[in-house]
Protein backbone atom coordinates (compact mmCIF):
# COMPACT_ATOMS: atom_id res chain seq x y z
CA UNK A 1 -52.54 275.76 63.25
CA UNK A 2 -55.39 273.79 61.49
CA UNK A 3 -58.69 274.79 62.48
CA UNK A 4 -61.60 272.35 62.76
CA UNK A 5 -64.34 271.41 61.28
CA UNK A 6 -66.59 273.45 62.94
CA UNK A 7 -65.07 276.76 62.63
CA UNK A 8 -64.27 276.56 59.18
CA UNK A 9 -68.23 276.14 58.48
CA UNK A 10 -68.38 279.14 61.36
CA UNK A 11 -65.69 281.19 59.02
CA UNK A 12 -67.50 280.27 55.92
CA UNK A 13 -71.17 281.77 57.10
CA UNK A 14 -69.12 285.16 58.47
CA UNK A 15 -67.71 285.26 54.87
CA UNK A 16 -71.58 284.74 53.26
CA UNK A 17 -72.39 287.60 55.18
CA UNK A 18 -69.83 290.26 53.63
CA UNK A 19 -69.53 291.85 50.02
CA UNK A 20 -67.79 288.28 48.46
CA UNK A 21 -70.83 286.70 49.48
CA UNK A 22 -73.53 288.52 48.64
CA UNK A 23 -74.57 286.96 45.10
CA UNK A 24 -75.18 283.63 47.00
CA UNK A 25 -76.83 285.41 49.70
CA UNK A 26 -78.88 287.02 47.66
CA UNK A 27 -80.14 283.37 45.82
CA UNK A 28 -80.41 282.03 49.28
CA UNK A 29 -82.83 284.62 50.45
CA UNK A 30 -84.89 284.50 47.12
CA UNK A 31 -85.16 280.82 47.54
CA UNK A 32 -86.77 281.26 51.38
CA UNK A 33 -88.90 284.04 50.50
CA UNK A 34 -90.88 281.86 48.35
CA UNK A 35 -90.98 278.73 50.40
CA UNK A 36 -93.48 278.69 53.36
CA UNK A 37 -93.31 280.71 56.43
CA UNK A 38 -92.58 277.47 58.59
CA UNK A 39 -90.76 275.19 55.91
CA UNK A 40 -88.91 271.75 57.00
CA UNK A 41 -85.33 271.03 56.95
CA UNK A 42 -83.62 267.74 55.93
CA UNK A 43 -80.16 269.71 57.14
CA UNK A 44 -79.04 272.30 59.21
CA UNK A 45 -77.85 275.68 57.60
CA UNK A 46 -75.68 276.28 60.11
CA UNK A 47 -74.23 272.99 61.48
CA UNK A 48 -71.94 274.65 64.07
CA UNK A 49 -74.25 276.54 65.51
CA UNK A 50 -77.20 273.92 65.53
CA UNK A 51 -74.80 271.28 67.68
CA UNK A 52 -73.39 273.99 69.86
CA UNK A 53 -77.56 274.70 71.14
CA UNK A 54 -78.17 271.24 71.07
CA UNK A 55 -79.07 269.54 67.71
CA UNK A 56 -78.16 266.20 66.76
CA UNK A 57 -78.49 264.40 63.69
CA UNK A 58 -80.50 261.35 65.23
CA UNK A 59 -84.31 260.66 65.52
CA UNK A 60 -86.66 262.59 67.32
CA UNK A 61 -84.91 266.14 66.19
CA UNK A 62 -86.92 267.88 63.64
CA UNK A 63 -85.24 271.44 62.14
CA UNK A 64 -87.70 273.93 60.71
CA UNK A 65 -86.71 277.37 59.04
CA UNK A 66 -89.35 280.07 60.42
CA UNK A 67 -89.84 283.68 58.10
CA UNK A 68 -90.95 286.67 60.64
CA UNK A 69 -91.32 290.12 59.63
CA UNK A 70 -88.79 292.53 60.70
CA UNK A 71 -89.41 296.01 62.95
CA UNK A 72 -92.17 297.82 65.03
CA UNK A 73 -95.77 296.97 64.32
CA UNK A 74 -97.54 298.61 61.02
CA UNK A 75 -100.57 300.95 62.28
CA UNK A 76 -102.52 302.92 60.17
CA UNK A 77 -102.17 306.79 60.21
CA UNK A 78 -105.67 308.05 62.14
CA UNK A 79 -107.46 310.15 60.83
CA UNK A 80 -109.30 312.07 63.99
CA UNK A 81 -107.67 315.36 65.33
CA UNK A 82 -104.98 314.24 67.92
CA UNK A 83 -101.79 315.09 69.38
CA UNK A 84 -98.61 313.10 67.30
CA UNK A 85 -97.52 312.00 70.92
CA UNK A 86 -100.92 310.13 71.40
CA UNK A 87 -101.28 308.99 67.65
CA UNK A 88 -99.61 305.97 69.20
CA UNK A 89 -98.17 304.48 65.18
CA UNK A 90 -94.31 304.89 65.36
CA UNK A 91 -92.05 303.07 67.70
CA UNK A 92 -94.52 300.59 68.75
CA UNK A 93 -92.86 297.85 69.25
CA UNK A 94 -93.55 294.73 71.64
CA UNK A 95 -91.64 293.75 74.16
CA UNK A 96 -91.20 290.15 72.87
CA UNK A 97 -88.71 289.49 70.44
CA UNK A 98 -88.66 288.63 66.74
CA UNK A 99 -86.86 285.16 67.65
CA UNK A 100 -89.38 284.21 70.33
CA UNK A 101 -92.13 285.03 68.00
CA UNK A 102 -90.35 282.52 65.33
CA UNK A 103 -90.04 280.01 67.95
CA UNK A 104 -93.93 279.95 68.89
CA UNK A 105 -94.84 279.75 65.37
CA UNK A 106 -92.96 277.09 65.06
CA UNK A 107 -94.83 275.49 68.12
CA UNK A 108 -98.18 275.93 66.92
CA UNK A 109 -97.24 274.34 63.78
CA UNK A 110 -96.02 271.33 65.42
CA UNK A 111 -98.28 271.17 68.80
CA UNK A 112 -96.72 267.11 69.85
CA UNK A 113 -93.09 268.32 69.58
CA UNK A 114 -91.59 270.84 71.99
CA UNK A 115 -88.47 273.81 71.02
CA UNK A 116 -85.71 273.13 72.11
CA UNK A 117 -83.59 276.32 70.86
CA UNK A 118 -83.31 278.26 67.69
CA UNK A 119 -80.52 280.53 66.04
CA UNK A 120 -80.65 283.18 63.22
CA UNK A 121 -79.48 282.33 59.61
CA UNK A 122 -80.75 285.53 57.46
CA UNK A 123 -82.51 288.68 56.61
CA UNK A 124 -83.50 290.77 54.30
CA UNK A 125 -85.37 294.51 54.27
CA UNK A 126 -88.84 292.76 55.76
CA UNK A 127 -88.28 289.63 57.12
CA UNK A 128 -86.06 287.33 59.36
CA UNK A 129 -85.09 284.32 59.15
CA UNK A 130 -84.50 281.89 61.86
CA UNK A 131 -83.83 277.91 62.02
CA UNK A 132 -86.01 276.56 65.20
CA UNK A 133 -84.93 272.70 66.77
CA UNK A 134 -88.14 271.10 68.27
CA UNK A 135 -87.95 267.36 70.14
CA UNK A 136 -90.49 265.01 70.08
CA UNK A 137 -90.20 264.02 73.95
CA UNK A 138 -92.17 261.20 72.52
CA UNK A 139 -89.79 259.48 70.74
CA UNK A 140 -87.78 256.26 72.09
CA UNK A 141 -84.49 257.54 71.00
CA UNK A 142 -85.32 260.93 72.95
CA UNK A 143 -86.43 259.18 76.16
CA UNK A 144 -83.25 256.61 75.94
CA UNK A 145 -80.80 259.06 75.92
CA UNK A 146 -79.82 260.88 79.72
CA UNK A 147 -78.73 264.36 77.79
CA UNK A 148 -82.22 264.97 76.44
CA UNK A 149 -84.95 262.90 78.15
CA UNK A 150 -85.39 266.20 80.64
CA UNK A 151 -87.88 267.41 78.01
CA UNK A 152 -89.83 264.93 78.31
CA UNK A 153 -91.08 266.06 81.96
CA UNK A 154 -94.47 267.31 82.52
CA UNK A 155 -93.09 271.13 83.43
CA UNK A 156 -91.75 271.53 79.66
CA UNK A 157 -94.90 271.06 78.09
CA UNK A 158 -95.05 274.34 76.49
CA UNK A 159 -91.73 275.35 77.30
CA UNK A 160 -91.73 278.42 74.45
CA UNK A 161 -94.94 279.99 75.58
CA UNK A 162 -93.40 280.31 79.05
CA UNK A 163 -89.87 281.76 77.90
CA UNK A 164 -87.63 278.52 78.70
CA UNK A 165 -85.76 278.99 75.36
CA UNK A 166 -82.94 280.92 75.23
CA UNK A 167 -84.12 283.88 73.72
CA UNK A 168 -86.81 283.61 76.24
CA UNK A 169 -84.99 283.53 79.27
CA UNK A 170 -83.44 286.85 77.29
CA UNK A 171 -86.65 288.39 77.09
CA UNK A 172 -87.48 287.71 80.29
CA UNK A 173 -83.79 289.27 81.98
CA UNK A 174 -82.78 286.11 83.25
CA UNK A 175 -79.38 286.03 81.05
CA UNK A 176 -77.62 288.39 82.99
CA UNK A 177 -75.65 288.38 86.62
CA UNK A 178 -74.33 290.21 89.03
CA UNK A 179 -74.76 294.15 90.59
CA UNK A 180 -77.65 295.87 88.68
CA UNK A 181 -79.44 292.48 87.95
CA UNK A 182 -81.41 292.28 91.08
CA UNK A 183 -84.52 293.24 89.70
CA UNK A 184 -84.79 291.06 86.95
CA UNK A 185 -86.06 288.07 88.94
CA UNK A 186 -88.04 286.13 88.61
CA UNK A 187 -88.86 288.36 85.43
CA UNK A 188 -89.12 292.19 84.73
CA UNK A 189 -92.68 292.15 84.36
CA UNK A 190 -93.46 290.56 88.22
CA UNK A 191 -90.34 293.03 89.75
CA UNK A 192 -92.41 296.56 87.74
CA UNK A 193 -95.93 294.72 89.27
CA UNK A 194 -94.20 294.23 92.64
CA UNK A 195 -93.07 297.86 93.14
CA UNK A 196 -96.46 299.12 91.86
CA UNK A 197 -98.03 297.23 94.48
CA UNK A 198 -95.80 298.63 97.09
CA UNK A 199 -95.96 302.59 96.25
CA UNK A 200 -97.97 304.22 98.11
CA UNK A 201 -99.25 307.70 97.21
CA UNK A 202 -98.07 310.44 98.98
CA UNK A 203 -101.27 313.44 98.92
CA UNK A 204 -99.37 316.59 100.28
């Protein structure tokens, strides 16, 4: 059964990613490691993926490939006498991840356009790499067409900084349904300040 277009370019990144494609991996990476940490794009790396979150090759869509550091956050040792438990250096990690991190630098570096999604293409021992979609809700090819005039509106000016993306809405537990989930709503952060406020302590 032929297979179309867009799953042989999915099939052909899985392959990049294995031992038969490592040597152009490895030129690909060496190549982004020396271009900017927000750097244009003329063309999608991943065209299958860009549609499927909502690119389009039409005005108004601007692509941009973002570099972010990988892991935890790099603390110097102390030096003052101190328990290793309260040393606070490894495992400090924040609670927001790598992707929406890549998404708001891509945000400040273009304040008039807004993100509309992003997806991961690479990485090596220090750094990710991710390709972010922004929409200028300014532009008249944007505000003509029904699937994509909603950002636009007022309430998605600074849709990333509020977690609206996808990897937001991750971040922020709204990706998942069902038993369990009933806590995650409107976020994890409001439900942990909501049952703080309604402990009481108990003095025996």
């Amino acid at each position: 059964m032929s297979q179309s277009v867009y799953r042989h370019i999915s099939t052909s990144f899985r392959q990049t990613q294995g031992d038969e494609g490592a040597a152009l991996r490895h030129e690909r990476l060496l190549t982004w490691r020396r271009d900017h940490t927000v750097t244009r794009l003329a063309h999608p790396t991943r065209l299958d993926r860009a549609r499927a979150i909502g690119w389009r090759a039409k005005g108004g869509y601007i692509l941009v490939r973002v570099r972010v550091r990988r892991g935890g956050q790099r603390k110097r040792a102390i030096i003052a006498g101190r328990r290793p438990k309260r040393k606070g250096i490894l495992r400090m990690t924040l609670a927001k991840s790598v992707q929406r991190i890549a998404e708001e630098r891509a945000q400040k570096h273009y304040p008039n356009l807004e993100v509309l999604n992003s997806y991961w293409v690479g990485e090596d021992g220090k750094e990710k790499f991710y390709e972010v979609i922004l929409v200028d809700p300014a532009h008249p090819e944007i505000l003509s067409d029904p699937k994509i005039n909603w950002i636009a509106s007022p309430a998605q000016k600074g849709r990333v900084y509020r977690g609206l993306t996808r990897s937001g809405k991750e971040g922020r537990g709204l990706r998942w349904k069902g038993k369990g989930t009933e806590r995650m709503r409107p976020s994890r952060a409001r439900n942990r300040r909501d049952i703080r406020r309604t402990q009481v302590k108990v003095i025996p």
